[in-house]
N, C-alpha and C. Protein backbone atom coordinates (compact mmCIF):
# COMPACT_ATOMS: atom_id res chain seq x y z
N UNK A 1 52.64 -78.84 -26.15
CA UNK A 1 51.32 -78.27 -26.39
C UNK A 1 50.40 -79.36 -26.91
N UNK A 2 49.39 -79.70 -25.69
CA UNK A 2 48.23 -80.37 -26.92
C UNK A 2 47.21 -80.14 -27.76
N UNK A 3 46.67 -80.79 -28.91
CA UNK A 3 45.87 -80.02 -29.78
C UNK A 3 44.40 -80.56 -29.49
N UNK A 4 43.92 -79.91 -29.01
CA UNK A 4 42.39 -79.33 -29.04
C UNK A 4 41.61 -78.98 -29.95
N UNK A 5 40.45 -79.44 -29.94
CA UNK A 5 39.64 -79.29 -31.16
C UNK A 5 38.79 -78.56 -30.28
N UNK A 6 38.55 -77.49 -31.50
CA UNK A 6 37.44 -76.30 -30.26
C UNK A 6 36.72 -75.78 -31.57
N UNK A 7 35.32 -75.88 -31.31
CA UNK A 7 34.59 -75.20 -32.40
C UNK A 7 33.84 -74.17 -32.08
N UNK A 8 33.87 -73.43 -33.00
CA UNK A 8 34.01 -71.51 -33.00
C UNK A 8 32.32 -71.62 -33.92
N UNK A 9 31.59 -70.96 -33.02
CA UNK A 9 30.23 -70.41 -33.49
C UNK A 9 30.62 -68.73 -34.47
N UNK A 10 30.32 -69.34 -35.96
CA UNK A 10 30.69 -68.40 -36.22
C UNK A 10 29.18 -67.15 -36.71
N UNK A 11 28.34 -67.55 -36.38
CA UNK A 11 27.16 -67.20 -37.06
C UNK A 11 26.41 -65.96 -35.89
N UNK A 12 26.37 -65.26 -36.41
CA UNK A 12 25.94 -63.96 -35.92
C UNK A 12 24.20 -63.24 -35.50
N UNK A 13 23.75 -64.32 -36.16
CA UNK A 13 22.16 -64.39 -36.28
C UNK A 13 21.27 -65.59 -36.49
N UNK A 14 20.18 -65.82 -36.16
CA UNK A 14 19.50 -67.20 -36.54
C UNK A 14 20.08 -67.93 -37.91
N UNK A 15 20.58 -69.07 -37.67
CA UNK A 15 20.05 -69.52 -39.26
C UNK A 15 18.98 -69.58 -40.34
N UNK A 16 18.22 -70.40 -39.23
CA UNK A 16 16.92 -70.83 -39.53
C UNK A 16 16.17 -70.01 -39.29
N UNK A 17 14.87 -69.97 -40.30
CA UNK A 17 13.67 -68.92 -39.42
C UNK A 17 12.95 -69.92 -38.33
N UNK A 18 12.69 -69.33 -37.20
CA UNK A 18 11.51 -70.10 -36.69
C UNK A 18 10.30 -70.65 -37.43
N UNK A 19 9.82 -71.12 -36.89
CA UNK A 19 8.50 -71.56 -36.98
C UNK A 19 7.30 -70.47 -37.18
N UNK A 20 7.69 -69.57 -35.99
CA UNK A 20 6.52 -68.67 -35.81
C UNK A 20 6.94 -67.88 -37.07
N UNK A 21 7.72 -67.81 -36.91
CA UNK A 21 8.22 -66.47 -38.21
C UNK A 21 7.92 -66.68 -39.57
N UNK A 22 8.16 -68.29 -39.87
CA UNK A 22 7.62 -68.69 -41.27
C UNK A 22 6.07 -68.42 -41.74
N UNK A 23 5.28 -68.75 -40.67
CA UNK A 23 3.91 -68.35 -40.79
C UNK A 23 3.05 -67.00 -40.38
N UNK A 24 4.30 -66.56 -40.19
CA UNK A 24 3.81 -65.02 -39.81
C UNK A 24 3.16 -64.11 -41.19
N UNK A 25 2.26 -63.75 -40.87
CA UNK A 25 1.82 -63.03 -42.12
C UNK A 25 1.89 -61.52 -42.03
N UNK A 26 2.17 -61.16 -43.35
CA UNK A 26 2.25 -59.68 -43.40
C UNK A 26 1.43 -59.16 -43.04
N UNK A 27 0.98 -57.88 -42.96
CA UNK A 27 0.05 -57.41 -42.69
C UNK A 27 0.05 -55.88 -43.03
N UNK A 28 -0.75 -55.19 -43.61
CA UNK A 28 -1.08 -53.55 -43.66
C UNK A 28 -0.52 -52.59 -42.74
N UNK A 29 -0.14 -51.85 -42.57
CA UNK A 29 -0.51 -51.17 -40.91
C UNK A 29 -1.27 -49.92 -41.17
N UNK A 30 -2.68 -50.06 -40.23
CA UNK A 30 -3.71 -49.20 -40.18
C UNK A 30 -3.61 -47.56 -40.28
N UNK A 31 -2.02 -47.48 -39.76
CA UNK A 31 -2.06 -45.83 -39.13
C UNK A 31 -1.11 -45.25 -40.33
N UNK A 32 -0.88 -46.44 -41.37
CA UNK A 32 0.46 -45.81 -42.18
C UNK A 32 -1.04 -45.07 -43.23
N UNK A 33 -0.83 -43.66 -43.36
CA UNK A 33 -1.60 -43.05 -44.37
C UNK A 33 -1.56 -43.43 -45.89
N UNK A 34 -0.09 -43.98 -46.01
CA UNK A 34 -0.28 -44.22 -47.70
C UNK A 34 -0.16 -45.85 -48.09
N UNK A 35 -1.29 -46.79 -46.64
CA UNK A 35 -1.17 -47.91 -47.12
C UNK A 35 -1.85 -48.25 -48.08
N UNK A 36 -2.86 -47.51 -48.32
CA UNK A 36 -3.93 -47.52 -49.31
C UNK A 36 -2.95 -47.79 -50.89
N UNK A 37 -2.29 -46.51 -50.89
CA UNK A 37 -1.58 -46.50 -52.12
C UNK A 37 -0.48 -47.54 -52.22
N UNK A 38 -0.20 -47.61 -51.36
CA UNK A 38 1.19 -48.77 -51.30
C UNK A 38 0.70 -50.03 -52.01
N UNK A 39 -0.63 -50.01 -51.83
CA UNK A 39 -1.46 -51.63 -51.80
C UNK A 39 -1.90 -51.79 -53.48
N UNK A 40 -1.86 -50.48 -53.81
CA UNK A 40 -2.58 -50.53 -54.88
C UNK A 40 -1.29 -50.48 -55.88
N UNK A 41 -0.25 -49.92 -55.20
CA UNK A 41 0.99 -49.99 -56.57
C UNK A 41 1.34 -51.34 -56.43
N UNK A 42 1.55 -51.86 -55.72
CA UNK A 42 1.41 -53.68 -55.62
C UNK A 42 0.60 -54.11 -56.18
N UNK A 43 -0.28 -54.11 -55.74
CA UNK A 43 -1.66 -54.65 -56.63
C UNK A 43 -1.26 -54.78 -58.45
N UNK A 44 -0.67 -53.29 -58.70
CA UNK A 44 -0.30 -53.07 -60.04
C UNK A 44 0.83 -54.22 -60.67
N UNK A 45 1.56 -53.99 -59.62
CA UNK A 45 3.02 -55.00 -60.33
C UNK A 45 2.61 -56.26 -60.08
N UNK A 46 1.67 -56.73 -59.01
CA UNK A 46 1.51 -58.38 -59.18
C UNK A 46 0.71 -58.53 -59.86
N UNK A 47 -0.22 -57.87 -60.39
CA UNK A 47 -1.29 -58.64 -61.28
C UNK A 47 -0.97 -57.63 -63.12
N UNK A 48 0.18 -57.73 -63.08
CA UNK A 48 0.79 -56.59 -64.58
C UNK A 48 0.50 -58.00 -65.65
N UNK A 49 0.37 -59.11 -66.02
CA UNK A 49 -0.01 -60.19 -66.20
C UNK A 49 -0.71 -59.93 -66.91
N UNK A 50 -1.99 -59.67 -65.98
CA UNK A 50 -3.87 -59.50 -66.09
C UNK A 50 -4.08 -57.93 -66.70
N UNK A 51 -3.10 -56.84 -67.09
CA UNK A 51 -3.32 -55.59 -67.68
C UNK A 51 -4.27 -55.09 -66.05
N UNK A 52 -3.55 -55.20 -64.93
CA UNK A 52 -4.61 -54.63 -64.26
C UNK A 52 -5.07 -52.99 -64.49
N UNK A 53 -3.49 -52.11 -64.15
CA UNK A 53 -3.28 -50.80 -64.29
C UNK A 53 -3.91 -50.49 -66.06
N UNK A 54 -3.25 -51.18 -66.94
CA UNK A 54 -4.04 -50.26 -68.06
C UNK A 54 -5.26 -50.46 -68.62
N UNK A 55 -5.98 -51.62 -68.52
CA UNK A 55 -7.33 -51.84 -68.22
C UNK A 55 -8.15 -50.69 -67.60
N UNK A 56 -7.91 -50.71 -66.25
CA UNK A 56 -8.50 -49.30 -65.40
C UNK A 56 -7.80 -48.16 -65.74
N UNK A 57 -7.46 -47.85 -66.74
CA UNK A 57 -6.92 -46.99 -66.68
C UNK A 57 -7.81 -46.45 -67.87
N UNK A 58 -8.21 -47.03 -69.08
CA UNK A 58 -8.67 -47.01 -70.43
C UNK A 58 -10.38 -47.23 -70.03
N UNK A 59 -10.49 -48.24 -69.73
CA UNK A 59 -12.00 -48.80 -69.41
C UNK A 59 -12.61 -48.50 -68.54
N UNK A 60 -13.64 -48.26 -68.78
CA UNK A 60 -14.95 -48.35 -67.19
C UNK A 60 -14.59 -49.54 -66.31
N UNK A 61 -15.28 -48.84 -65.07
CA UNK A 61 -14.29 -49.78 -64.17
C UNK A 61 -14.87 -51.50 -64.51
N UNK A 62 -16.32 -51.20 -64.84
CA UNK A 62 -16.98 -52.44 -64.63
C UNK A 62 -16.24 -53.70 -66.14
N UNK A 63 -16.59 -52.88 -67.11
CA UNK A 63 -15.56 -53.32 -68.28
C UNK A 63 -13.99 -53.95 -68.23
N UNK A 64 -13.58 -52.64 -67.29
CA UNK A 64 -11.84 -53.51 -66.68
C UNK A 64 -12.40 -54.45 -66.02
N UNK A 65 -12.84 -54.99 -65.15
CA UNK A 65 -13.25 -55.97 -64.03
C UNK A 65 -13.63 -57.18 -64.89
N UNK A 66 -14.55 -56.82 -65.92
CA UNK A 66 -14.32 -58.11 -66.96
C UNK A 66 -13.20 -58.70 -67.50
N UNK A 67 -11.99 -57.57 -68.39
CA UNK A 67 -11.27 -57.61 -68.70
C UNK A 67 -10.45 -58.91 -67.81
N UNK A 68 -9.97 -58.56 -66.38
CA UNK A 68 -8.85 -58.45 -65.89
C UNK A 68 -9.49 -59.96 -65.35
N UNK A 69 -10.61 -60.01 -64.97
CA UNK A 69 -11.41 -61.40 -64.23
C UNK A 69 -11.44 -62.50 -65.53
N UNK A 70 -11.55 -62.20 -66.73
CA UNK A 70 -11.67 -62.95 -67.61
C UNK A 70 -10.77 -63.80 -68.15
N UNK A 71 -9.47 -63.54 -67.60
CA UNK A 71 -8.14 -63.98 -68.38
C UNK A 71 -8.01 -65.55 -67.16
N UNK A 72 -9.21 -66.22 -66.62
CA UNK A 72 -9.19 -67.23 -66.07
C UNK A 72 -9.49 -66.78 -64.25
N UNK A 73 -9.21 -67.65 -63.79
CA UNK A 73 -9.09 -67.67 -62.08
C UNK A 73 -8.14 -67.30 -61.87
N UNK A 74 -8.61 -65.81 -60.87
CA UNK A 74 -7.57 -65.39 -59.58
C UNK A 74 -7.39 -66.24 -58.62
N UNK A 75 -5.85 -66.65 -58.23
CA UNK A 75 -5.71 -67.33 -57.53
C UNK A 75 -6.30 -66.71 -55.79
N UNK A 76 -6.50 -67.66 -55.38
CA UNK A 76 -7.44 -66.86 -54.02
C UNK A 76 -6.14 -67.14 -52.87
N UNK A 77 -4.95 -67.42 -52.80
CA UNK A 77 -3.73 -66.71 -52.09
C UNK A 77 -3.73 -66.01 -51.84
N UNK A 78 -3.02 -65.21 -50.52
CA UNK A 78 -2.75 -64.17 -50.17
C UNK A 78 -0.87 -63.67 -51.11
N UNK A 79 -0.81 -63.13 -51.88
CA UNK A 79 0.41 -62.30 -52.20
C UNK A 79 0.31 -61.02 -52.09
N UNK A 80 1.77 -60.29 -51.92
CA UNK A 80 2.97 -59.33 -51.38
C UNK A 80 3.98 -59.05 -52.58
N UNK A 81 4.84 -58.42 -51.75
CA UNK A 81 5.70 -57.71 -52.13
C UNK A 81 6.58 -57.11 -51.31
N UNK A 82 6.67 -58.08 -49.85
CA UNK A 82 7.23 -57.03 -48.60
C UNK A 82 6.59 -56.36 -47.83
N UNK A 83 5.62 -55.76 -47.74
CA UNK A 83 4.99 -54.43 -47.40
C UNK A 83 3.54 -55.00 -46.46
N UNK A 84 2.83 -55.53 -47.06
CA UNK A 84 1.81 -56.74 -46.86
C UNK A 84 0.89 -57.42 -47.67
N UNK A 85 0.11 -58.01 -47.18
CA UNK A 85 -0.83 -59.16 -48.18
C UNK A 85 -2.05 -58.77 -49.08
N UNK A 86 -1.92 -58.72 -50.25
CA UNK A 86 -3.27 -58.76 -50.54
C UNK A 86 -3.59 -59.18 -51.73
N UNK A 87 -5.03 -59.77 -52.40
CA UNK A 87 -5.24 -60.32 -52.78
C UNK A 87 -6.45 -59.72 -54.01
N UNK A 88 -6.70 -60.24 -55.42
CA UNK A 88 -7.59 -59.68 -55.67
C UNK A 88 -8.90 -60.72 -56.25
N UNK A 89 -9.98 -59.87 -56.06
CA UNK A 89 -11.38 -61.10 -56.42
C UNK A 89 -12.64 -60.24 -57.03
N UNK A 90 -13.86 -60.75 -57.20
CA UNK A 90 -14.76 -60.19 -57.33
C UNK A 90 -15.19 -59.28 -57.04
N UNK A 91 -14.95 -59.10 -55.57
CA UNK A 91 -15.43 -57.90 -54.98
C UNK A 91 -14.40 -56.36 -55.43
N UNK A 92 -13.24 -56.89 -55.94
CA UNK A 92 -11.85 -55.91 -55.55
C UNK A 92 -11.09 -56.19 -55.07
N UNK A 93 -9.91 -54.85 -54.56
CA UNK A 93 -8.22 -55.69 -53.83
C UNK A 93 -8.87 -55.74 -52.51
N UNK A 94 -8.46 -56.82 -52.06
CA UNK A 94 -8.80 -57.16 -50.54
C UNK A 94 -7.20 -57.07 -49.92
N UNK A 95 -7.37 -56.65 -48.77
CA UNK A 95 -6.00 -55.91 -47.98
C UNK A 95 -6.02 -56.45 -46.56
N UNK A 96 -5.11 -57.17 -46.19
CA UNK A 96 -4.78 -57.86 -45.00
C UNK A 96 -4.54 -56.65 -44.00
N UNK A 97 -5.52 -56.60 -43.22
CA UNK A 97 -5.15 -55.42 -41.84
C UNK A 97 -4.79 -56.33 -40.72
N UNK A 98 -4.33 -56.11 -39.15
CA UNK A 98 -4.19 -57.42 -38.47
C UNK A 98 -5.32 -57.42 -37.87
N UNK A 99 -6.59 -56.20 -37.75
CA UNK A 99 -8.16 -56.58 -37.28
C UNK A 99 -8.41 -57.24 -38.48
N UNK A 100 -8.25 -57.34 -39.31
CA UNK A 100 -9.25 -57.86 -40.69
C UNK A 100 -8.67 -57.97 -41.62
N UNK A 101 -9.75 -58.25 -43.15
CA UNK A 101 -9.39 -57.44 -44.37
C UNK A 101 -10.55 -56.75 -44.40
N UNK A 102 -9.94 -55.48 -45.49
CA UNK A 102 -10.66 -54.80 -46.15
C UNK A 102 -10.66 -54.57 -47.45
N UNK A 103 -11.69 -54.70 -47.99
CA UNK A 103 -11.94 -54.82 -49.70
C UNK A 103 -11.94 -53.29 -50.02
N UNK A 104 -10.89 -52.90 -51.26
CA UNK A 104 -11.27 -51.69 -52.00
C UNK A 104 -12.27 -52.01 -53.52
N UNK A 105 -13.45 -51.71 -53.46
CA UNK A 105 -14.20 -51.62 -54.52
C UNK A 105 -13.43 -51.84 -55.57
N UNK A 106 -14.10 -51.80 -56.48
CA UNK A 106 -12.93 -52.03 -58.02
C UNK A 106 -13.16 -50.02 -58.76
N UNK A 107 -14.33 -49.61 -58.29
CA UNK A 107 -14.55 -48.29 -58.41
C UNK A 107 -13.09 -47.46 -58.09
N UNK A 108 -13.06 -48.22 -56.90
CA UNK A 108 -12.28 -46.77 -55.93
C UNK A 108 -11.11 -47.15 -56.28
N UNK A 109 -10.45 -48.58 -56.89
CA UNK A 109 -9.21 -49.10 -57.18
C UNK A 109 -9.36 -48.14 -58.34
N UNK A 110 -9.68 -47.86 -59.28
CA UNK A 110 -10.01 -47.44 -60.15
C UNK A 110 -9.46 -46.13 -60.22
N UNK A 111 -10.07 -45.09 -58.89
CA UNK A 111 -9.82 -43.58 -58.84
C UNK A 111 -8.63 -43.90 -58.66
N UNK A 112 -7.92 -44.37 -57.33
CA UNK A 112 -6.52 -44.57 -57.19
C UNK A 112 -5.71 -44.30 -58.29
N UNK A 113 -5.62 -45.52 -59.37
CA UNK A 113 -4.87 -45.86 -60.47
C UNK A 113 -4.81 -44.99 -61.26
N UNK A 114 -5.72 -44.62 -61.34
CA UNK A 114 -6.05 -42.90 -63.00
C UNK A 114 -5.55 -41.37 -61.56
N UNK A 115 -5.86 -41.68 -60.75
CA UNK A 115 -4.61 -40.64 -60.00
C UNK A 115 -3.15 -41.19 -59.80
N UNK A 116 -2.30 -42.20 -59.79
CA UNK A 116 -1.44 -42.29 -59.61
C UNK A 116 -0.58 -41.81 -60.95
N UNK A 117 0.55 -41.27 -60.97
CA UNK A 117 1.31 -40.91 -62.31
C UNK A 117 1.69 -42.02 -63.00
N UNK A 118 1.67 -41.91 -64.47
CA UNK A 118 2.06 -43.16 -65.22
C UNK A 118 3.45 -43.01 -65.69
């Protein structure tokens, strides 16, 4: 018997991500009804830092918006959580759709948050 060297692919899936895949960006999806909310309980846990949720929750919205803007520069990145991108600024949470973004007021972030259960 002779011995042969034979190598066995043992890997079941990509290793590597592509290329395309690394730069693929999340994104919203338009038709999911509770992306709104999804965006905004994110919103909550990435910016928990900045008191986003109890700020708006206690304060006028315009007062939170000081609050939460005051503790220095929002980084102007797009961050997630899985689900998709978004970001917050002057205007409000801005929300990666794949037509666009769309900005939620800091008002309407506002109603959201004081309706969501604490």
């Amino acid at each position: 018997m002779s011995k042969e060297k034979s190598e066995v692919n043992l890997t079941m899936g990509k290793s590597r991500p592509q290329e395309s895949e690394l730069k693929q960006e999340k994104v919203w999806d338009e038709t999911d009804p509770h992306a709104k909310y999804n965006a905004v309980s994110d919103a909550c846990w990435l910016y928990q830092d900045r008191e986003l949720e109890q700020n708006l929750r206690r304060l006028d919205w315009r007062k939170a918006r000081k609050q939460v803007l005051g503790r220095g520069a929002v980084g102007r990145e797009w961050m997630g959580r899985g689900r998709g991108e978004l970001r917050l600024g002057r205007r409000g949470l801005e929300m990666r759709f794949a037509d666009g973004t769309r900005v939620m007021g800091w008002k309407e972030l506002q109603g959201f948050i004081r309706a969501r259960r604490s």
